[in-house]
Protein backbone atom coordinates (compact mmCIF):
# COMPACT_ATOMS: atom_id res chain seq x y z
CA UNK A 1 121.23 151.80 -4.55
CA UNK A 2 122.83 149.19 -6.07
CA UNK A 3 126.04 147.52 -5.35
CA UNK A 4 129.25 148.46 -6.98
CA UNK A 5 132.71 146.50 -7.34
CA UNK A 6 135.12 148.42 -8.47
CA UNK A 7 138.67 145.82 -9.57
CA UNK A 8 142.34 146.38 -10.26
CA UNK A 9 142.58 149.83 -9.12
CA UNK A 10 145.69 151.52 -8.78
CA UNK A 11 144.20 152.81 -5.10
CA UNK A 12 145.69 156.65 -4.31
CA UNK A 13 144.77 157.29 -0.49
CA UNK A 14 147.07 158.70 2.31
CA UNK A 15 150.00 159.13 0.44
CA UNK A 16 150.64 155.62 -0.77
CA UNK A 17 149.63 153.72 -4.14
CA UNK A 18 148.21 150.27 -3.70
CA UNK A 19 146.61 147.70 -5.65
CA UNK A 20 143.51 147.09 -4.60
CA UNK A 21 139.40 146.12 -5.08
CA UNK A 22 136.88 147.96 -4.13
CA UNK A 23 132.97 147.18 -2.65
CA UNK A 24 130.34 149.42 -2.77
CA UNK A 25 127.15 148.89 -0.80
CA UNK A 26 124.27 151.29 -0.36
CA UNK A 27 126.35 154.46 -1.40
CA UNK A 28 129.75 153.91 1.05
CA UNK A 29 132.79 151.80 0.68
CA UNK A 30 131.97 148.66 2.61
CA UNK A 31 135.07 146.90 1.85
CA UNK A 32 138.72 147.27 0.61
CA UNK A 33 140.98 144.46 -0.14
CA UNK A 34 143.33 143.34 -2.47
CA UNK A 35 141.41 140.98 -4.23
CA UNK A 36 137.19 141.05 -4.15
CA UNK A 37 136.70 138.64 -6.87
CA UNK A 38 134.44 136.63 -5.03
CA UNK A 39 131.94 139.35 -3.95
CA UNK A 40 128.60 139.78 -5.88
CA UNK A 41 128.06 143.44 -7.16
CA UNK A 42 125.45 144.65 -9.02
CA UNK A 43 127.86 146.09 -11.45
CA UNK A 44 131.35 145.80 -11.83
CA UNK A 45 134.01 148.09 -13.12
CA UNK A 46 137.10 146.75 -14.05
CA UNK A 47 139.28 149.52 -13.40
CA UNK A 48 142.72 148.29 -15.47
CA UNK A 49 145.44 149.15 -13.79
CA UNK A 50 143.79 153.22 -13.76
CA UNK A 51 143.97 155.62 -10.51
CA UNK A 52 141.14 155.72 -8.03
CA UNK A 53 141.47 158.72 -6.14
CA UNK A 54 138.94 160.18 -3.66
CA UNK A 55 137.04 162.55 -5.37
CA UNK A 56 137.87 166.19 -4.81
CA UNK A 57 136.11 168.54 -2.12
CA UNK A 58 136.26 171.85 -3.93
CA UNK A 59 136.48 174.43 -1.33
CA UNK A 60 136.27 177.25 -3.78
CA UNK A 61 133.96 177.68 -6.39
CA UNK A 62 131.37 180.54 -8.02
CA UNK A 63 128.63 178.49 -9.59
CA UNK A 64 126.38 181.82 -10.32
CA UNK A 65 122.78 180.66 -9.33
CA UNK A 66 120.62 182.59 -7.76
CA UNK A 67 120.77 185.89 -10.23
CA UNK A 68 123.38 185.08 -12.73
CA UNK A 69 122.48 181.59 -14.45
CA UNK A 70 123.12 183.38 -17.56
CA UNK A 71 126.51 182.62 -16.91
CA UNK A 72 125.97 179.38 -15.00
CA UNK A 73 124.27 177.36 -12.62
CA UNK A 74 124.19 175.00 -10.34
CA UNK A 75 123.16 171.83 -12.83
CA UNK A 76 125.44 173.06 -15.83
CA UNK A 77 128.56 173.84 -13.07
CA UNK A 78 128.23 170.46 -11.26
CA UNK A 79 127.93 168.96 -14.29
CA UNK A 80 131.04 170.13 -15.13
CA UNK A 81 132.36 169.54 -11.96
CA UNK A 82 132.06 165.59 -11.71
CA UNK A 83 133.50 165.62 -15.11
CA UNK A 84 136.44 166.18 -13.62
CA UNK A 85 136.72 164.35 -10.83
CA UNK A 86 134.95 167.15 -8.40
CA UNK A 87 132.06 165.06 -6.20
CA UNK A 88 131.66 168.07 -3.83
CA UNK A 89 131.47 171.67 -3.57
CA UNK A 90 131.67 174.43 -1.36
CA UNK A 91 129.95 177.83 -2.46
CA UNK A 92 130.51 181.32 -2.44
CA UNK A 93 128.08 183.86 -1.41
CA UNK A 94 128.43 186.72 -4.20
CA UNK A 95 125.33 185.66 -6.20
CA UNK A 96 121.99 188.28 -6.34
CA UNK A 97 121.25 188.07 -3.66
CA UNK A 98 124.31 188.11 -2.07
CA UNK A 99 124.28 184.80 0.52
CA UNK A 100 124.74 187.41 3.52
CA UNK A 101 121.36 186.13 5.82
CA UNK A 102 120.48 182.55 6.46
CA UNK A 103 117.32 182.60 4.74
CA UNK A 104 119.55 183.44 1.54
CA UNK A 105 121.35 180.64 2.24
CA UNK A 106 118.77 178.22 2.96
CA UNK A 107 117.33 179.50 0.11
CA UNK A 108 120.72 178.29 -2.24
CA UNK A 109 120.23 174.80 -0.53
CA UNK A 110 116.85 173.99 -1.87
CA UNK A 111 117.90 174.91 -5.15
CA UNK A 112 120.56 172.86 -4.83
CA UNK A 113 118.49 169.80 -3.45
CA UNK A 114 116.84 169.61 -7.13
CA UNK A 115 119.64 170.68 -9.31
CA UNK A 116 123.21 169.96 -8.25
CA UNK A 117 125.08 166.54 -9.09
CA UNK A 118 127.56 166.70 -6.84
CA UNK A 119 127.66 167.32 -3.24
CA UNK A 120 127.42 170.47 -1.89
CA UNK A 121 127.61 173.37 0.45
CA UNK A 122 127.24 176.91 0.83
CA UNK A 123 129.50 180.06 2.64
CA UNK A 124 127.51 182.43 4.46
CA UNK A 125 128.83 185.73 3.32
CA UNK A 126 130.15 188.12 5.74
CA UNK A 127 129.50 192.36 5.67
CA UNK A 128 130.09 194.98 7.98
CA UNK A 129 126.95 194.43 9.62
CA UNK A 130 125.52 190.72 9.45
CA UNK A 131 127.70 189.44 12.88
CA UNK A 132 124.52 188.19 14.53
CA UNK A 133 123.54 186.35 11.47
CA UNK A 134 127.49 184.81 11.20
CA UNK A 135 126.91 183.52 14.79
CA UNK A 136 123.94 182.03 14.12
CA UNK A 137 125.34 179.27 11.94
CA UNK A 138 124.76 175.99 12.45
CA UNK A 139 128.47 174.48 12.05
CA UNK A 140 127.27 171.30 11.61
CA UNK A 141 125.14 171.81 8.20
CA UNK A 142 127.12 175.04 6.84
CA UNK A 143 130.68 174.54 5.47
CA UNK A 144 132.34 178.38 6.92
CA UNK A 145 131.95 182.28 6.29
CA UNK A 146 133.43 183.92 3.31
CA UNK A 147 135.37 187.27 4.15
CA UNK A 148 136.40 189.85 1.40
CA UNK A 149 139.22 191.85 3.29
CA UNK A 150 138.77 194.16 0.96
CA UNK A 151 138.94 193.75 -3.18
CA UNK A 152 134.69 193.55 -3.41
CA UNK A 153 131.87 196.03 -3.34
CA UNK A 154 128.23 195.84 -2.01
CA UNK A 155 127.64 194.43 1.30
CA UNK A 156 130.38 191.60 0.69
CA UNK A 157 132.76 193.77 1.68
CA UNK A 158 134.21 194.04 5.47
CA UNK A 159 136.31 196.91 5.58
CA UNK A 160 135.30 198.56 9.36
CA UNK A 161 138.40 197.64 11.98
CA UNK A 162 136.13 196.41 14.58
CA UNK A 163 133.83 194.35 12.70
CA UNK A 164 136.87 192.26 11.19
CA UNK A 165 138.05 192.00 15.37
CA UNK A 166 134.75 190.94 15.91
CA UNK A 167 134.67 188.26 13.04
CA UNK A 168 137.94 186.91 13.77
CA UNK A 169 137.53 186.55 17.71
CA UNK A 170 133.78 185.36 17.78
CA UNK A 171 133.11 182.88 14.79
CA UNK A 172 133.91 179.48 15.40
CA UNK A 173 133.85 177.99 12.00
CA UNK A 174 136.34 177.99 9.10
CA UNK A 175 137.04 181.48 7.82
CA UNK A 176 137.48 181.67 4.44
CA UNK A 177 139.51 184.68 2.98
CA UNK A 178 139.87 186.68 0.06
CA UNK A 179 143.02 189.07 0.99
CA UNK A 180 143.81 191.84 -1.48
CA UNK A 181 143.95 195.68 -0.61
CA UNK A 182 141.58 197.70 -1.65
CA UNK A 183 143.33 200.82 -1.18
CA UNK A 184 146.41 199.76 -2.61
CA UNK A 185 144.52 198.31 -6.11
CA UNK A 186 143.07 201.45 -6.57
CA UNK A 187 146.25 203.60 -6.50
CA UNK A 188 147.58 201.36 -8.84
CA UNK A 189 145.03 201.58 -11.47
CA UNK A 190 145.34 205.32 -11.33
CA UNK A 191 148.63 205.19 -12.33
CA UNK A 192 147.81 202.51 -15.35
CA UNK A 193 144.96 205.17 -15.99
CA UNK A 194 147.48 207.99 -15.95
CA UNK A 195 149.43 206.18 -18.35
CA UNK A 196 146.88 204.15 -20.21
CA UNK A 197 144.07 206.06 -20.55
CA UNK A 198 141.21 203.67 -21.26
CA UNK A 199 143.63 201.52 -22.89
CA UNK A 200 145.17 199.51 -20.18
CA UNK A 201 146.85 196.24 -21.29
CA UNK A 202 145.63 193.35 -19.83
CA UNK A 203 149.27 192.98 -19.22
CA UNK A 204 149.31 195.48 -16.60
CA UNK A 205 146.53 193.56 -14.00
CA UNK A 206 149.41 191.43 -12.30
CA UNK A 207 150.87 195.03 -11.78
CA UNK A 208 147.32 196.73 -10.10
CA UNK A 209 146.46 193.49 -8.22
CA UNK A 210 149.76 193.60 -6.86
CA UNK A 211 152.51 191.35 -5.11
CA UNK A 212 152.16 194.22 -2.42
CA UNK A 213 148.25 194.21 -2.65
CA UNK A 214 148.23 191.02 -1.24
CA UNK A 215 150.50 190.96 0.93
CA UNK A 216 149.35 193.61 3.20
CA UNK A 217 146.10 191.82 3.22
CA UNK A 218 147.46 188.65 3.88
CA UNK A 219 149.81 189.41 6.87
CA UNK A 220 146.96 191.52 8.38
CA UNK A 221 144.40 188.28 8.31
CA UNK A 222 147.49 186.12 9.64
CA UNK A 223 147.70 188.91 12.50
CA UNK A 224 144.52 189.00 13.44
CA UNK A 225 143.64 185.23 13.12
CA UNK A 226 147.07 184.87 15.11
CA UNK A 227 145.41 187.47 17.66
CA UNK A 228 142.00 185.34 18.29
CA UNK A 229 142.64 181.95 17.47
CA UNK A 230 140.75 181.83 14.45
CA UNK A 231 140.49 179.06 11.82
CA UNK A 232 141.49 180.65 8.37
CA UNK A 233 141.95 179.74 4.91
CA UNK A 234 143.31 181.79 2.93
CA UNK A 235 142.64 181.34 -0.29
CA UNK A 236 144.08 181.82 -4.01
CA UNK A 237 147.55 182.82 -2.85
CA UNK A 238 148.98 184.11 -5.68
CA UNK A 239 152.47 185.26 -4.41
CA UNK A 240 156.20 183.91 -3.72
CA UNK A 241 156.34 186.78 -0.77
CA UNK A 242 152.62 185.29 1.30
CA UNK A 243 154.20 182.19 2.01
CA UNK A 244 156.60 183.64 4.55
CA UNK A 245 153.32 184.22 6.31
CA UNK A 246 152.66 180.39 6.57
CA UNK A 247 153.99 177.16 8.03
CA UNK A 248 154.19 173.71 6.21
CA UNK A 249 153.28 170.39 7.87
CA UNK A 250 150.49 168.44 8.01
CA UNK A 251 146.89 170.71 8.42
CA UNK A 252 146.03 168.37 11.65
CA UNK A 253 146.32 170.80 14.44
CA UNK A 254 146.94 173.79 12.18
CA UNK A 255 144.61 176.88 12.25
CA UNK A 256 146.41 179.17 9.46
CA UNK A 257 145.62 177.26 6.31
CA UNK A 258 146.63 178.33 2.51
CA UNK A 259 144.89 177.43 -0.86
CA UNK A 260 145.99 177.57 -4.50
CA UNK A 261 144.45 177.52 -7.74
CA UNK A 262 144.89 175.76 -10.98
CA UNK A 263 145.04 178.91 -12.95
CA UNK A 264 147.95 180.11 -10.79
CA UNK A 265 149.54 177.17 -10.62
CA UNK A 266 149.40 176.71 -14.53
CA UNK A 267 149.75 179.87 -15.89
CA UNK A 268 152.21 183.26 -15.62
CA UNK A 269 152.29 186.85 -16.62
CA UNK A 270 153.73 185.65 -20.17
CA UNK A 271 150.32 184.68 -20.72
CA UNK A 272 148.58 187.74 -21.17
CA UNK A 273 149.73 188.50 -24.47
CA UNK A 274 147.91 185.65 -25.58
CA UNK A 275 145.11 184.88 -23.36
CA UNK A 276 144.57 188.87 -22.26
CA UNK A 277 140.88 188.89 -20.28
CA UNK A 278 140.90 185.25 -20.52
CA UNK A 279 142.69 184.79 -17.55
CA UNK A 280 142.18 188.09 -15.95
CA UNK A 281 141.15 187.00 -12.09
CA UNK A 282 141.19 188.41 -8.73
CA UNK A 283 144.48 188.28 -7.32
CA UNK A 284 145.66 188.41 -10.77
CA UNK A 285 147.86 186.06 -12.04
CA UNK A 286 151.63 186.42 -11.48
CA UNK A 287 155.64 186.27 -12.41
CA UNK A 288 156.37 183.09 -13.47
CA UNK A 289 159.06 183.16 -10.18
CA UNK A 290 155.72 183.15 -8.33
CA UNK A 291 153.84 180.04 -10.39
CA UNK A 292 156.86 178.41 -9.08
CA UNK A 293 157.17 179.05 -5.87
CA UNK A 294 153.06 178.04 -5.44
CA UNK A 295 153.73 174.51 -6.73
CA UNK A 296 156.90 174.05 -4.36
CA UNK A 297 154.97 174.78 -1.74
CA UNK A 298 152.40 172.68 -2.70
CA UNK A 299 154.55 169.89 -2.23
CA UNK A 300 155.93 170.92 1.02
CA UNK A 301 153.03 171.71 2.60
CA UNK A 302 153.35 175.60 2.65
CA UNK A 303 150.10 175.60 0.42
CA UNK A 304 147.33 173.17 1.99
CA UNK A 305 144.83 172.57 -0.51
CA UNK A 306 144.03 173.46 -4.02
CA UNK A 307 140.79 175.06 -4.90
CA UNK A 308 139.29 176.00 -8.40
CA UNK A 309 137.87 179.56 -7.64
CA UNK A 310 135.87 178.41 -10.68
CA UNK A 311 133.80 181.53 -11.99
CA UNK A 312 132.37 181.55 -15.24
CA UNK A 313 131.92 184.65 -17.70
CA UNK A 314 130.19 185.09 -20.60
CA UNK A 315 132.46 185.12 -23.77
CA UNK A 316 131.21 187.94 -24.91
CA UNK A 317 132.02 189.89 -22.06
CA UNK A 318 135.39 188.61 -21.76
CA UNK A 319 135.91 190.42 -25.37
CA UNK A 320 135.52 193.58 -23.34
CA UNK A 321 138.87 195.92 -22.68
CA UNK A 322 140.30 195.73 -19.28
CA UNK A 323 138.47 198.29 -17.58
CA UNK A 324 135.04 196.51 -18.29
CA UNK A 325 136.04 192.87 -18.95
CA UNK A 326 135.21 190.84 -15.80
CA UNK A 327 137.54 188.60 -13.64
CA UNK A 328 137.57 185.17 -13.39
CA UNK A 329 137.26 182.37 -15.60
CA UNK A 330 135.44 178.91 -15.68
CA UNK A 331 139.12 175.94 -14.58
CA UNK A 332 136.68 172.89 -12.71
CA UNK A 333 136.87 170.53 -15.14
CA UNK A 334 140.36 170.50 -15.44
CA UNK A 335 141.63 171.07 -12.55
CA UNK A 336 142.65 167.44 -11.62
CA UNK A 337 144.78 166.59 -14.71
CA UNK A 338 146.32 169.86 -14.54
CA UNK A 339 147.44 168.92 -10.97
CA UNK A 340 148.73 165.76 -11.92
CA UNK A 341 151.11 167.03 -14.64
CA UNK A 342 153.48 168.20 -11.84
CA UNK A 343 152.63 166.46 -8.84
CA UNK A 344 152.45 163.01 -7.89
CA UNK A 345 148.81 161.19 -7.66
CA UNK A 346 149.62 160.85 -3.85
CA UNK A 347 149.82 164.78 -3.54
CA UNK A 348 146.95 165.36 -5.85
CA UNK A 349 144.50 163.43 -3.64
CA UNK A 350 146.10 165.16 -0.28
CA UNK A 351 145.51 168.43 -1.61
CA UNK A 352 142.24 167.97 -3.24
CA UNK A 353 140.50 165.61 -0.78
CA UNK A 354 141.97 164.53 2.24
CA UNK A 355 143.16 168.08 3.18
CA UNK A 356 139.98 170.09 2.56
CA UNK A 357 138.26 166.97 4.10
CA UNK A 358 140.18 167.74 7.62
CA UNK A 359 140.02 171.70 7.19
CA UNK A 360 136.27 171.88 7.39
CA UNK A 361 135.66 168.63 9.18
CA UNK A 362 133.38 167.11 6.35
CA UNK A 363 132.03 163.76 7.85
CA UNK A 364 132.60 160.89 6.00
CA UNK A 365 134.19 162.21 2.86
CA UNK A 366 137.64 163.06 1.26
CA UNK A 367 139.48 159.83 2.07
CA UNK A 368 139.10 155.80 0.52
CA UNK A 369 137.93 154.25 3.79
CA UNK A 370 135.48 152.33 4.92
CA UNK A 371 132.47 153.08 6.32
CA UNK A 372 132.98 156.47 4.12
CA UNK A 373 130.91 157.72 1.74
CA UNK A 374 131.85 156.71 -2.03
CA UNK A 375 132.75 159.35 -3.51
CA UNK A 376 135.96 158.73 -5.95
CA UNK A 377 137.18 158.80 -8.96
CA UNK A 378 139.18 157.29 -12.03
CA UNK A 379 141.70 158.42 -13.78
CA UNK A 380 143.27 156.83 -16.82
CA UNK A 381 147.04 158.10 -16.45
CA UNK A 382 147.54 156.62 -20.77
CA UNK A 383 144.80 158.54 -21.43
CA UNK A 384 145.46 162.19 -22.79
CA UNK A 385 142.95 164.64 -23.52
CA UNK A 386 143.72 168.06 -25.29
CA UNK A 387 140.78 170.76 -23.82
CA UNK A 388 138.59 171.75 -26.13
CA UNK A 389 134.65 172.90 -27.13
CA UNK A 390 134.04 169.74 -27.85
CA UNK A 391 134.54 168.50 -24.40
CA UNK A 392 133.92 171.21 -22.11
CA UNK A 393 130.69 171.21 -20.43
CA UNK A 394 130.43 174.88 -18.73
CA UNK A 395 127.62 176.95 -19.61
CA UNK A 396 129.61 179.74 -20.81
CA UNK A 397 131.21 177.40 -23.56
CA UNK A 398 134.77 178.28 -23.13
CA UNK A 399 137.89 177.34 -21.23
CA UNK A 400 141.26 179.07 -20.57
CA UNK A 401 142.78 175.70 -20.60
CA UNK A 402 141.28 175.38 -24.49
CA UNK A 403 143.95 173.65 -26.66
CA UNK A 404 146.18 172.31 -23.43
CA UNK A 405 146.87 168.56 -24.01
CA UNK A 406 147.09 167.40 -21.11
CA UNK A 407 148.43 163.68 -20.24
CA UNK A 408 145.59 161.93 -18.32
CA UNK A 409 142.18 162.07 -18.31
CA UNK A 410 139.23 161.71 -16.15
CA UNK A 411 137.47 158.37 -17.26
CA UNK A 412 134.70 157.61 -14.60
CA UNK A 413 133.60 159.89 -11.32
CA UNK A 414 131.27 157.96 -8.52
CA UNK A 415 129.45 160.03 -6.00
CA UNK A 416 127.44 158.59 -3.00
CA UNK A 417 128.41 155.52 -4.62
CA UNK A 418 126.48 156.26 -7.79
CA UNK A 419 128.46 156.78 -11.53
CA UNK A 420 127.50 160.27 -12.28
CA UNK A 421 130.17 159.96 -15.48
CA UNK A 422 131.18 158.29 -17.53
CA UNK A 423 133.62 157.54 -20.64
CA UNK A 424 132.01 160.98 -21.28
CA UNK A 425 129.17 160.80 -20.79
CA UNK A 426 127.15 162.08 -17.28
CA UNK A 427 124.15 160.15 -15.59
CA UNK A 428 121.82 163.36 -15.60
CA UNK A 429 119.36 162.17 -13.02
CA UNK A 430 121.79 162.19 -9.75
CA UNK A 431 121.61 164.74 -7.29
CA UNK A 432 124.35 165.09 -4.96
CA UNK A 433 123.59 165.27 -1.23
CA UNK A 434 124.45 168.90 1.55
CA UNK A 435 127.21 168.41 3.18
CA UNK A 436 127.44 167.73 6.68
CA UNK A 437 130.29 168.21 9.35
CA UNK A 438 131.72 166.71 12.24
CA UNK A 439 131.90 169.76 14.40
């Protein structure tokens, strides 16, 4: 690999701004200083004044491959990914086949070892009857188990008493949790039904995917994880009401842990009128009360990390009416810049990197220190960038960020100390490395 200096940086790491060079050597930050004008480099990048964050460790994402790459996969989403500032991922199981046995897993790994830029790693899914198989994981090469308390079908979802007791008191990994009731959804789309008929308004799905939907899930994971001792993370709160359920402070010693996503963070119920299926996701998005209450406690520490929950659909299906038009939408390229247009650049890099980097215990990644691996990125702060097809770089070819201006922009993303992009551009050949643990 060659060596990399990296000058002038405005350096974002562990809540404080410095100015600072950087020295790259064999994929890791050798050395940090405030002047390295004297040390030979292969390359050099003058940074000028820009942010150098570490790059984010995306918790959260769907990336579709194996058994959907119609919609994506794991080249075209990490692709995307390091475009904006993302140099490693963490997987969810609901592909076909569903990631519920190791050799399905193992299985997403190799394809991964020939196809995705940045780095990566892979939930085992959890069912109602795949325990011995969630035991089995090797903590140090697998990033958690995903759990769908409800809110899924197929074998993804755990909805027998004892086998979420036996989950939360046995597995020693990260938990990762999707809380919504199932029961309660489904009394509340009879009603719309009642009402509606087929013709539900996409208005109604923060209604159906309710405050109280979540909540019930929510404070029954906190319960149980409260019960055993687990390590959770909750993830895509959505509601002003969950965060009663959680404490702030730093995530050092904590084993209740809270994510939120861009789309929630950005957008409100106001939206559907004009977006409609666009951003229809699961938990649905919210009162504006609640968008507000997510980014306060993002910057007290209620909510511990921002994930994307990226999840590409086909445009064409997203044209379909509510009952048949699919939830989620594709947010990873923009889910940096979005962040910084209410919180500081100190705050974006706690809640993108260092925090998910401490949650899961990823060795040697999610902080600017050295000996780590170099995985960072740039970001021009003078720089503005309105989202559009012309820039986007999903598979699916559409964003519900499309026409946002936002007021930075990404300009170059390093990972393993390589430049996977560029000014716009993306080195194509890089492949990103698994993830490993200190556990």
């Amino acid at each position: 690999m060659q060596t990399i200096l990296i000058t002038n940086a405005r350096l974002v790491n562990e809540g404080r701004i410095a100015d600072a060079d950087l020295y790259i050597k064999n994929g890791r930050i050798e050395n940090i200083a405030t002047s390295l004008g004297n040390c030979a480099a292969g390359r050099t990048i003058d940074a000028d004044g820009k942010l150098l964050l570490p790059g984010m460790i995306d918790c959260h994402v769907h990336f579709r491959e194996p058994g959907l790459e119609n919609k994506a996969d794991m080249h075209s989403e990490s692709v995307a990914a390091a475009a904006g500032g993302v140099t490693s991922i963490m997987e969810m199981p609901n592909t076909k086949p569903a990631a519920v046995t190791r050799e399905v897993l193992e299985d997403k790994f190799r394809i991964a070892s020939s196809k995705c830029v940045t780095n990566y790693s892979f939930y085992l899914g959890a069912s109602n009857s795949n325990l011995d198989e969630l035991l089995a994981i090797d903590p140090k090469t697998v990033c958690g188990v995903k759990l769908f308390m409800g809110a899924s079908t197929g074998n993804l979802l755990v909805d027998r008493r004892q086998q979420l007791e036996d989950i939360f008191a046995q597995i020693k990994v990260p938990i990762a949790l999707h809380c919504e009731d199932t029961n309660t959804i489904r009394e509340n789309e009879k009603a719309a039904r009642e009402k509606y008929g087929e013709n539900i308004p996409f208005s109604e799905h923060g209604s159906i995917r309710s405050e109280e939907a979540c909540y019930l899930s929510t404070s029954l994971a906190v319960e149980l994880a409260t019960k055993y001792g687990s390590q959770i993370h909750v993830l895509h709160l959505t509601t002003e009401r969950e965060l009663e359920l959680f404490r702030s402070g730093a995530v050092d010693g904590k084993k209740i842990t809270a994510e939120a996503c861009p789309h929630h963070l950005w957008f409100s119920d106001a939206d559907y009128e004009k977006l409609g299926a666009l951003i229809k996701c699961n938990p649905s998005i919210k009162k504006a009360s609640d968008r507000e209450a997510l980014r306060d406690a993002l910057k007290s520490g209620l909510i511990d990390t921002v994930g994307t929950d990226h999840a590409p659909h086909l445009w064409e299906e997203k044209q379909n009416p509510y009952g048949s038009a699919p939830s989620g939408m594709p947010v990873i390229q923009s889910a940096i810049v979005s962040l910084l247009e209410y919180c500081s650049p100190e705050t974006v890099a706690e809640k993108t990197a260092h925090n998910p980097a401490n949650i899961f215990q990823v060795l040697d990644r999610g902080f600017i220190r050295e000996g780590y691996w170099a995985d960072l990125v740039i970001v021009d702060p003078a720089a503005p960038q309105t989202v559009s097809k012309n820039n986007i770089l999903y598979k699916c070819g559409w964003s519900p960020f499309d026409g946002v201006r936002f007021g930075s922009s990404v300009s170059t993303t390093l990972i393993n100390g390589q430049v996977v992009f560029e000014d716009g551009l993306i080195n194509d050949g890089i492949i990103g490395q698994r993830l490993l643990f200190a556990r």
